[in-house]
C-alpha atoms as a PDB file:
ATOM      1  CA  UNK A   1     -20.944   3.005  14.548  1.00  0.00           C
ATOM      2  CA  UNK A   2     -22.604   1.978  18.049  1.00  0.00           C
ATOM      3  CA  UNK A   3     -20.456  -0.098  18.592  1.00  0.00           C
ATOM      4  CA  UNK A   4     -16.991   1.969  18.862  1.00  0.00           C
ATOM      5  CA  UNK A   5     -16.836   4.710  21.484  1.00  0.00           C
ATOM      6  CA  UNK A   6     -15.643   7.976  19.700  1.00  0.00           C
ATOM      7  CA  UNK A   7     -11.800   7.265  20.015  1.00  0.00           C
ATOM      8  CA  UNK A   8     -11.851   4.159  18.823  1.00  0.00           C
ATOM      9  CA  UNK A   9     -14.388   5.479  15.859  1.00  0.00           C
ATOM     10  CA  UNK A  10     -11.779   8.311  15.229  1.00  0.00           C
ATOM     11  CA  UNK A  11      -8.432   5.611  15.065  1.00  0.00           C
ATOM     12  CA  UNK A  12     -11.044   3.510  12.730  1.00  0.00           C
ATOM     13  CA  UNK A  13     -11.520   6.647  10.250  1.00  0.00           C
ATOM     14  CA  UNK A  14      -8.034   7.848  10.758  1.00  0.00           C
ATOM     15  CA  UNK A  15      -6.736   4.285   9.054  1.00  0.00           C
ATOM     16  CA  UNK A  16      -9.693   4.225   6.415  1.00  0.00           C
ATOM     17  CA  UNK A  17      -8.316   7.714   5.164  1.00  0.00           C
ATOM     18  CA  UNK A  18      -4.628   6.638   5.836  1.00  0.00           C
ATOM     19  CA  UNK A  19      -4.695   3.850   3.813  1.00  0.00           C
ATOM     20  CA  UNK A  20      -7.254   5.250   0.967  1.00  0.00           C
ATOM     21  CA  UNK A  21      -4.611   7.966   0.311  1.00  0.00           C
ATOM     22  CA  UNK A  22      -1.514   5.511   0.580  1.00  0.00           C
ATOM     23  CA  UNK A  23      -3.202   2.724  -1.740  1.00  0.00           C
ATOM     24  CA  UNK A  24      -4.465   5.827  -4.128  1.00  0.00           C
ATOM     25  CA  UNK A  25      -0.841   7.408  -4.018  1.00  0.00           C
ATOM     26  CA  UNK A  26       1.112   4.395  -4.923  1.00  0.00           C
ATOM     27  CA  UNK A  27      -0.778   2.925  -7.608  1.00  0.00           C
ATOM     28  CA  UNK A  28       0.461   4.582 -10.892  1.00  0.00           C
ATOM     29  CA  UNK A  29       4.044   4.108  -9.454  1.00  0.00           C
ATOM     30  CA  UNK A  30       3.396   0.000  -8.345  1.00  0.00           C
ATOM     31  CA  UNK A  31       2.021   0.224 -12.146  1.00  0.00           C
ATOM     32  CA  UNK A  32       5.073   1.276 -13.446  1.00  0.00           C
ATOM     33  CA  UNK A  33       7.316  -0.902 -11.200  1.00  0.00           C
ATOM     34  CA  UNK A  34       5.551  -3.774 -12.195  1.00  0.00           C
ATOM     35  CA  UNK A  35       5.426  -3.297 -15.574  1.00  0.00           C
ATOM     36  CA  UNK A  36       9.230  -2.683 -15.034  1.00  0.00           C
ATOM     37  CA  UNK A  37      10.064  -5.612 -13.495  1.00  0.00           C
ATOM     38  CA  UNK A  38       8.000  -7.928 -15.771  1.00  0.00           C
ATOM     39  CA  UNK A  39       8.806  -6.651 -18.907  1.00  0.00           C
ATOM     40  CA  UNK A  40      11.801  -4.661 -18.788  1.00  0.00           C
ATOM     41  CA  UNK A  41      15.212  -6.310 -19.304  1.00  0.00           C
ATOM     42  CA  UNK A  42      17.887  -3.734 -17.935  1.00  0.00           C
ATOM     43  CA  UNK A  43      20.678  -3.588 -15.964  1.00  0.00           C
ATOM     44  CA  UNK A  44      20.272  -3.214 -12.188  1.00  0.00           C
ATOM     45  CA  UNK A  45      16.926  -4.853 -12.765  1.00  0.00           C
ATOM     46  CA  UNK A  46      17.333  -7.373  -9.859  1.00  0.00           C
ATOM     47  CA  UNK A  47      18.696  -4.487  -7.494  1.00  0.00           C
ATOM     48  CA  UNK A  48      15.563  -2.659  -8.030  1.00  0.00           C
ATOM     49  CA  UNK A  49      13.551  -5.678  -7.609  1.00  0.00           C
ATOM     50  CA  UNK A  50      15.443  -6.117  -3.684  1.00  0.00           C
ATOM     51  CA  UNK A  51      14.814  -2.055  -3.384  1.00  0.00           C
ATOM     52  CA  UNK A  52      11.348  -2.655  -3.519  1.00  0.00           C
ATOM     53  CA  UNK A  53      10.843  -5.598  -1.719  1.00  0.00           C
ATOM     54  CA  UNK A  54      13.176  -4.368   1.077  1.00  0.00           C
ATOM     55  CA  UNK A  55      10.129  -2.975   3.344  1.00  0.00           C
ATOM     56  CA  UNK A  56       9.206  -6.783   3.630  1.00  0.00           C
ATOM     57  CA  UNK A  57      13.123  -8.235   4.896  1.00  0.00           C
ATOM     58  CA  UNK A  58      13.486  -4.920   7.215  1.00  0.00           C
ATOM     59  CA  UNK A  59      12.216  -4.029  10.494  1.00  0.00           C
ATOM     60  CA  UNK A  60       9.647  -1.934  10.309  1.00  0.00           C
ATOM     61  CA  UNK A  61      10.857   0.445  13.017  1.00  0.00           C
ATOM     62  CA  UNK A  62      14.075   0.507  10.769  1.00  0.00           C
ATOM     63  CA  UNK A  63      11.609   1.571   7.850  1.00  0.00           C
ATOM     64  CA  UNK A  64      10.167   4.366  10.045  1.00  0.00           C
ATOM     65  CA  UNK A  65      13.368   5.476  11.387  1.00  0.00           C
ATOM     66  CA  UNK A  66      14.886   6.012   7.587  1.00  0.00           C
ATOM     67  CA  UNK A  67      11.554   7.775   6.809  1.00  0.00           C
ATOM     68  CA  UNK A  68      12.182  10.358   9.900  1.00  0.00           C
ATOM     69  CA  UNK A  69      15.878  10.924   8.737  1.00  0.00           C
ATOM     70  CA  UNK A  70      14.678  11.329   5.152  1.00  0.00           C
ATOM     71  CA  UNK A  71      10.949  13.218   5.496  1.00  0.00           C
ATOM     72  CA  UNK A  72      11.688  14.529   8.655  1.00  0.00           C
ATOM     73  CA  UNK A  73      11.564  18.504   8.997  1.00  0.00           C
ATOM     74  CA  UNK A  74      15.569  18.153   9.280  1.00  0.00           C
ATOM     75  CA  UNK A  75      15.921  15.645   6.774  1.00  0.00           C
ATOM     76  CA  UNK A  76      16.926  16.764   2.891  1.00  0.00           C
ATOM     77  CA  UNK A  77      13.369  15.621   1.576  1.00  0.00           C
ATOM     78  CA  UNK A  78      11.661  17.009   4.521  1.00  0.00           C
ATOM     79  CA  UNK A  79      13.687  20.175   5.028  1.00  0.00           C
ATOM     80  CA  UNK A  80      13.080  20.807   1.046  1.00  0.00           C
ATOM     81  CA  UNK A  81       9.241  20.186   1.328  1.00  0.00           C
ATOM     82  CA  UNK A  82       8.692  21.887   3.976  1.00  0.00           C
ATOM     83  CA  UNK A  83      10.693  24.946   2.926  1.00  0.00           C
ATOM     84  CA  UNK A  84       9.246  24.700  -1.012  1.00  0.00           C
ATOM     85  CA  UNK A  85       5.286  23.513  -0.813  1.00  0.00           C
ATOM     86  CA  UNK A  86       4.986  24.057   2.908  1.00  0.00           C
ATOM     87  CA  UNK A  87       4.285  20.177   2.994  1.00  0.00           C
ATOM     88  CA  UNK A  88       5.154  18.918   6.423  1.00  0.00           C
ATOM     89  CA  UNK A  89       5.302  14.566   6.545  1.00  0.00           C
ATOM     90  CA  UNK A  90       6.752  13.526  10.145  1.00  0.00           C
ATOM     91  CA  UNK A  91       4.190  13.652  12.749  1.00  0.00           C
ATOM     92  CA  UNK A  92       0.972  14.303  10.413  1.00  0.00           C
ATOM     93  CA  UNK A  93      -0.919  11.744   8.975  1.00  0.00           C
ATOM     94  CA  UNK A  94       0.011  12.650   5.937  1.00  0.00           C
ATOM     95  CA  UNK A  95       3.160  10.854   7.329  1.00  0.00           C
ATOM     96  CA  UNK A  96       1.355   8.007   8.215  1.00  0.00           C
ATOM     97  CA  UNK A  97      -0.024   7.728   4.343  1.00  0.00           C
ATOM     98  CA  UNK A  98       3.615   7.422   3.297  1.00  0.00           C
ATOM     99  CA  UNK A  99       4.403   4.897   5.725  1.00  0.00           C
ATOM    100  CA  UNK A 100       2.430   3.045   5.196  1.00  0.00           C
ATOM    101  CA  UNK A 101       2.644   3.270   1.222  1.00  0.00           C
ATOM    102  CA  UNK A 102       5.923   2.260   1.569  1.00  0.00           C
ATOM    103  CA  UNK A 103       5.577  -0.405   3.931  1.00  0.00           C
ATOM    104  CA  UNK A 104       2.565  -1.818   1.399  1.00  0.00           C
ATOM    105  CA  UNK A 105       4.493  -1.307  -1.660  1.00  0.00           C
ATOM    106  CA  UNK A 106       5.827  -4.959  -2.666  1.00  0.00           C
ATOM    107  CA  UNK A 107       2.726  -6.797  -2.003  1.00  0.00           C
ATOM    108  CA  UNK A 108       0.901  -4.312  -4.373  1.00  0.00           C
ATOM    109  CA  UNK A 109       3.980  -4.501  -6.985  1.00  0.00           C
ATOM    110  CA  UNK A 110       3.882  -8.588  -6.584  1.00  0.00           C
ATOM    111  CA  UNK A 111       0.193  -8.532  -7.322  1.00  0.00           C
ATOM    112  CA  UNK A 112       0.551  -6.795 -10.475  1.00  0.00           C
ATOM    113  CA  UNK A 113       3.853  -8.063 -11.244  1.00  0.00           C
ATOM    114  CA  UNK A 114       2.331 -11.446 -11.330  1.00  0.00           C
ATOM    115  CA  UNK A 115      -1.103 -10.399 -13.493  1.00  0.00           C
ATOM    116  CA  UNK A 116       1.257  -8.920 -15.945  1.00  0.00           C
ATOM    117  CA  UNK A 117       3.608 -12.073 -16.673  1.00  0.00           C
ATOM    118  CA  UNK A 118       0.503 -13.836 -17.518  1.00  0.00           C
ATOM    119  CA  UNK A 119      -0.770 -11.516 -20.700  1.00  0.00           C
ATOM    120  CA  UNK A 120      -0.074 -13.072 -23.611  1.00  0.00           C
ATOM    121  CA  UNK A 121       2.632 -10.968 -25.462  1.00  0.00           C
ATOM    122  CA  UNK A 122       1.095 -12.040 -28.884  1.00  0.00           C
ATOM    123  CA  UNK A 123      -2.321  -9.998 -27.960  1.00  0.00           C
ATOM    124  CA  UNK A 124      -0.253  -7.032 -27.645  1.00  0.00           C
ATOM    125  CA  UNK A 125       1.226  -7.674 -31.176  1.00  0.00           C
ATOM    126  CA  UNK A 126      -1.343  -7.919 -32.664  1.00  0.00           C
ATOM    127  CA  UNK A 127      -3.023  -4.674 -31.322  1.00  0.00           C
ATOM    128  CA  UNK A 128       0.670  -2.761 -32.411  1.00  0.00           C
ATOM    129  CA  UNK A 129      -0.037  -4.219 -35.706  1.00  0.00           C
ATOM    130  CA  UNK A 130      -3.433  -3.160 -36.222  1.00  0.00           C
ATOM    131  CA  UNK A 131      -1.629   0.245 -35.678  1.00  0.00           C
ATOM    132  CA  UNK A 132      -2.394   0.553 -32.506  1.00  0.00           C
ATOM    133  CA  UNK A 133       0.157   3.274 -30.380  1.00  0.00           C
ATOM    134  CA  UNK A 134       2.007   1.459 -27.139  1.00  0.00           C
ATOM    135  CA  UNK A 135      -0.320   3.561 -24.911  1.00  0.00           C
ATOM    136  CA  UNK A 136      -3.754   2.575 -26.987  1.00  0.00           C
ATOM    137  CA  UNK A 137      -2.094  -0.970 -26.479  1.00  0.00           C
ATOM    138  CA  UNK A 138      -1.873  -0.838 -22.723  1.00  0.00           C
ATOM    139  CA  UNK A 139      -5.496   0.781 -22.419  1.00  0.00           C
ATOM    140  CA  UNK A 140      -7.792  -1.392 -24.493  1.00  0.00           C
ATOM    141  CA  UNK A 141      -5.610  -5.033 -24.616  1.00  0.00           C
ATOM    142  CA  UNK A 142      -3.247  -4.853 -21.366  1.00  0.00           C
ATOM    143  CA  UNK A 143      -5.019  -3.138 -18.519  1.00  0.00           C
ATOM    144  CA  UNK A 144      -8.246  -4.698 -18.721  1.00  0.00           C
ATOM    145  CA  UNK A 145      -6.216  -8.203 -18.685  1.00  0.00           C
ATOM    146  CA  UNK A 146      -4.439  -6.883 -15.953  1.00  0.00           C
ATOM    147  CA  UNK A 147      -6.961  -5.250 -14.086  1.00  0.00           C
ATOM    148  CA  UNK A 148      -7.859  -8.435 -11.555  1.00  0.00           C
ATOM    149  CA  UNK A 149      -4.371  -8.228 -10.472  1.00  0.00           C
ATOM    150  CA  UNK A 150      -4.005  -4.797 -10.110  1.00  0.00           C
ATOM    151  CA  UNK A 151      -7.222  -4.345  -8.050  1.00  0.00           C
ATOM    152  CA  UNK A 152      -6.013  -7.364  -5.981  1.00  0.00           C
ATOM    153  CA  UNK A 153      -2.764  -5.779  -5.687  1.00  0.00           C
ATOM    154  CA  UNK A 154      -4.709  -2.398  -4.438  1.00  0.00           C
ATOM    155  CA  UNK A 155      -6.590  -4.482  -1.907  1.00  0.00           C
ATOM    156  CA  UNK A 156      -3.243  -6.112  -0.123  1.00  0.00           C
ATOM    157  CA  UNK A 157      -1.872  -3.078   0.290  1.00  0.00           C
ATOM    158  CA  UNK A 158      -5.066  -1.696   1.343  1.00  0.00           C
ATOM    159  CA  UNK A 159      -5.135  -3.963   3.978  1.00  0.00           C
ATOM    160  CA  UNK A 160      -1.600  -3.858   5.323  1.00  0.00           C
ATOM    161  CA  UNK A 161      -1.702  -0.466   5.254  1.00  0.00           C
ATOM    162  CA  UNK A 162      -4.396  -0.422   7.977  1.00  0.00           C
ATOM    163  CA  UNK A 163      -2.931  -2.360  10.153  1.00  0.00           C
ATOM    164  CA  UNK A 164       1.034  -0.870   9.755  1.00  0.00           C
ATOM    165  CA  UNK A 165       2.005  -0.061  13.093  1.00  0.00           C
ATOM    166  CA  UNK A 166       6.089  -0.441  13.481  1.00  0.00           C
ATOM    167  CA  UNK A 167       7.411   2.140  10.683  1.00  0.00           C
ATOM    168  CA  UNK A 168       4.187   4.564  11.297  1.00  0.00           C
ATOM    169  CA  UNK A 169       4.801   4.789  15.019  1.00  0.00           C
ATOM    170  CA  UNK A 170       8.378   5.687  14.386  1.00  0.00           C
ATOM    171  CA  UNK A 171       7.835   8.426  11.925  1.00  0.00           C
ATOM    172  CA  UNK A 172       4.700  10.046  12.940  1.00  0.00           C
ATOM    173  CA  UNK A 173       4.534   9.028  16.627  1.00  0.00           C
ATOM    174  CA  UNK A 174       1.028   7.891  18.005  1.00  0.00           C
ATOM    175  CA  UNK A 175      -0.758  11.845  18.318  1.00  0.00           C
ATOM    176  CA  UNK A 176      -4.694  11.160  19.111  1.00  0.00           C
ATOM    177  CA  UNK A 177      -6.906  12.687  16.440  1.00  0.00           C
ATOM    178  CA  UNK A 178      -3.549  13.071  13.968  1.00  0.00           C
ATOM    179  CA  UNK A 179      -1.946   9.603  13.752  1.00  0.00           C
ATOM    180  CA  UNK A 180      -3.045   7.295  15.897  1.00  0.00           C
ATOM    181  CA  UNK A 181      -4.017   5.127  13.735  1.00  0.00           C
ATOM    182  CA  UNK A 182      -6.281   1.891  14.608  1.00  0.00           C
ATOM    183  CA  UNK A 183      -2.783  -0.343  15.370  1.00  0.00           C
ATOM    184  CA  UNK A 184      -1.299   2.165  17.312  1.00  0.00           C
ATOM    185  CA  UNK A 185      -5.058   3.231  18.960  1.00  0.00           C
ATOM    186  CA  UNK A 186      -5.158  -0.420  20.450  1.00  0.00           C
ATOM    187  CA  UNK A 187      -0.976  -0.323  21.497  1.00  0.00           C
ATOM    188  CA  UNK A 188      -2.369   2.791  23.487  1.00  0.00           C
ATOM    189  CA  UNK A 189      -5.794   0.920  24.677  1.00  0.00           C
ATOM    190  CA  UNK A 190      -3.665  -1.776  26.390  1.00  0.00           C
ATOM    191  CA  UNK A 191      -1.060   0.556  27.833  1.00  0.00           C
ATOM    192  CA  UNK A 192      -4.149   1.937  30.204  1.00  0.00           C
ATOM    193  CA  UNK A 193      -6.362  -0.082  32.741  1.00  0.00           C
ATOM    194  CA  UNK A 194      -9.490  -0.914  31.536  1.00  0.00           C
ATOM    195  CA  UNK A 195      -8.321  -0.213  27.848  1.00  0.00           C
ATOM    196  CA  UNK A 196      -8.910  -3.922  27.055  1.00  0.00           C
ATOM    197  CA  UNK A 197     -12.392  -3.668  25.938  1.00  0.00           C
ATOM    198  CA  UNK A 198     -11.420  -1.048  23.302  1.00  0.00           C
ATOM    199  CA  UNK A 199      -8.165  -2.778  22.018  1.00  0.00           C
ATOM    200  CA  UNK A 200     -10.829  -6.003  21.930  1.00  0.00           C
ATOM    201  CA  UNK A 201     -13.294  -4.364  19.989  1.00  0.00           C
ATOM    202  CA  UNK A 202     -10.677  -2.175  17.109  1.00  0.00           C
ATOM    203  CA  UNK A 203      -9.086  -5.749  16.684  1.00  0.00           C
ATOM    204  CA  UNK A 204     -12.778  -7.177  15.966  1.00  0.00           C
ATOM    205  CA  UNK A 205     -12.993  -4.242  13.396  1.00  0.00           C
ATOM    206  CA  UNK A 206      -9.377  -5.166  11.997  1.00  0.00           C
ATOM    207  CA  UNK A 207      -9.767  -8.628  11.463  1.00  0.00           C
ATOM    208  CA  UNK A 208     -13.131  -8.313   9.944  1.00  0.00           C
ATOM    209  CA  UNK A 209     -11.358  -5.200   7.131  1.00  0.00           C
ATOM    210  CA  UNK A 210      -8.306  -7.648   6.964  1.00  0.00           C
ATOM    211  CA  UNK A 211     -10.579 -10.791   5.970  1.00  0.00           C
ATOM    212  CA  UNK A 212     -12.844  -8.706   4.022  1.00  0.00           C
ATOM    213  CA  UNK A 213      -9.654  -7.861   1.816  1.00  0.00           C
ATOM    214  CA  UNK A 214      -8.314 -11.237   1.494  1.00  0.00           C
ATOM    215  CA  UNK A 215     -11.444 -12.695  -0.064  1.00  0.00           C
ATOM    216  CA  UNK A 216     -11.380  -9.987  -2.095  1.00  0.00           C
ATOM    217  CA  UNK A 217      -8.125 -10.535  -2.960  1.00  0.00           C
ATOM    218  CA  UNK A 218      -8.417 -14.331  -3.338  1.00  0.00           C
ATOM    219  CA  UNK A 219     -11.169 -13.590  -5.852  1.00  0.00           C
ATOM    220  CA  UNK A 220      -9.303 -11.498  -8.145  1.00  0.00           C
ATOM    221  CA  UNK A 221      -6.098 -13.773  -8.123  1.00  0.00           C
ATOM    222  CA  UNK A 222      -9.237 -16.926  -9.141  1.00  0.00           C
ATOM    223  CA  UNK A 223      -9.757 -15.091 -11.804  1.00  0.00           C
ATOM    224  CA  UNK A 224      -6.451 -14.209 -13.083  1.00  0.00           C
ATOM    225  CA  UNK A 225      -5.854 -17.872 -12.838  1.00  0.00           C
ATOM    226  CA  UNK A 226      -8.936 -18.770 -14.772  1.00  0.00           C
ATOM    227  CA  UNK A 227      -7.546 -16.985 -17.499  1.00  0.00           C
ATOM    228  CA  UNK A 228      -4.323 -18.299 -17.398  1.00  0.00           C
ATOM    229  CA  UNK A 229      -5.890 -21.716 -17.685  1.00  0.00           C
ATOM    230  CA  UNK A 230      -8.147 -21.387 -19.897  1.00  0.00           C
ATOM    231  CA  UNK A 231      -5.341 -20.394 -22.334  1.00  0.00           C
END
């Protein structure tokens, strides 16, 4: 890419692989959440809806800091990782992946959330009665109905986990070549004289991923509407 010098190629990468892994991670669980929250009637059920949704009403630093007492190599989950898989979050961009997961989490679980209120319960009845098993059900008659909204779901939280900055900064620090990520690439770029022209050109690159994702997006959610409608 011509266009980026090598660091600003390497923060570019670094946040394509960051967020791949994050968006890839949290998927089955923003799945299950979703399905949770749409379907299931529980106690607790709104608590857990403000649990996941919290990473939205919080500070992101505040995020990050809970992630560095939790997944740091001092914290419980940290200390037991570390001492158990030889896994090792804070400070490695592995870090940053969960960061931003986390931070990407209720857009993805809104997404779906949404996609899954619209299904028709009565298609899924009729599968069941067919004698269909619940997990046949949610392969052949609820996933593909769902699937706009879950791949629009994927794609927000694609795109907000490349640009996460506040809670990944605060966990995994801003280490060139490890976590410095294209946000905290261009904090770094403006920090220096003469960084300018680099911050300029990574925040050309992130509005152009950012819009790409949103039309994206925009597209699925048409369809999921289109559906609805048509009803």
């Amino acid at each position: 890419m011509a266009f980026l010098g090598p660091d600003e190629w390497q923060a570019v990468a670094l946040s394509l692989k960051v967020a791949c892994l994050a968006v890839a991670a949290s998927l089955p669980f923003g799945l299950a959440v979703a399905m949770l929250l749409a379907r299931g009637r529980f106690p607790g059920r709104q608590i857990l809806n403000g649990i996941v949704h919290l990473p939205l009403i919080l500070p992101p630093v505040v995020t990050g800091y809970v992630l560095l007492l939790g997944f740091g190599r001092r914290g419980p989950i940290g200390e037991f990782l570390e001492n158990t898989f030889g896994v090792v979050l804070a400070f490695r961009w592995t870090g940053a992946a969960l960061a931003a997961a986390i931070m990407a989490f209720p857009l993805m679980v809104r997404a779906m959330r949404l996609a899954i209120e619209t299904v028709d319960p009565g298609l899924e009845e009729a599968a069941a009665t067919l004698g269909a098993s619940r997990l046949r059900v949610f392969l052949t008659v609820t996933l593909p109905l769902i699937l706009p909204g879950v791949l629009a779901g994927a794609i927000l939280a694609f795109a907000k986990a490349m640009g996460e900055f506040g809670a990944t900064i605060t966990f995994v620090s801003n280490i060139p070549g490890e976590t410095r990520t294209v946000p905290s690439a261009i904090y770094a770029f403006l920090q220096v004289p003469g960084g300018e022209a680099s911050a300029l050109r990574l925040v050309i690159v992130s509005v152009v991923i950012a819009m790409a994702a949103l039309l994206v997006s925009e597209v699925m959610a048409r369809r999921v509407a289109a559906r609805v409608a048509g009803r």
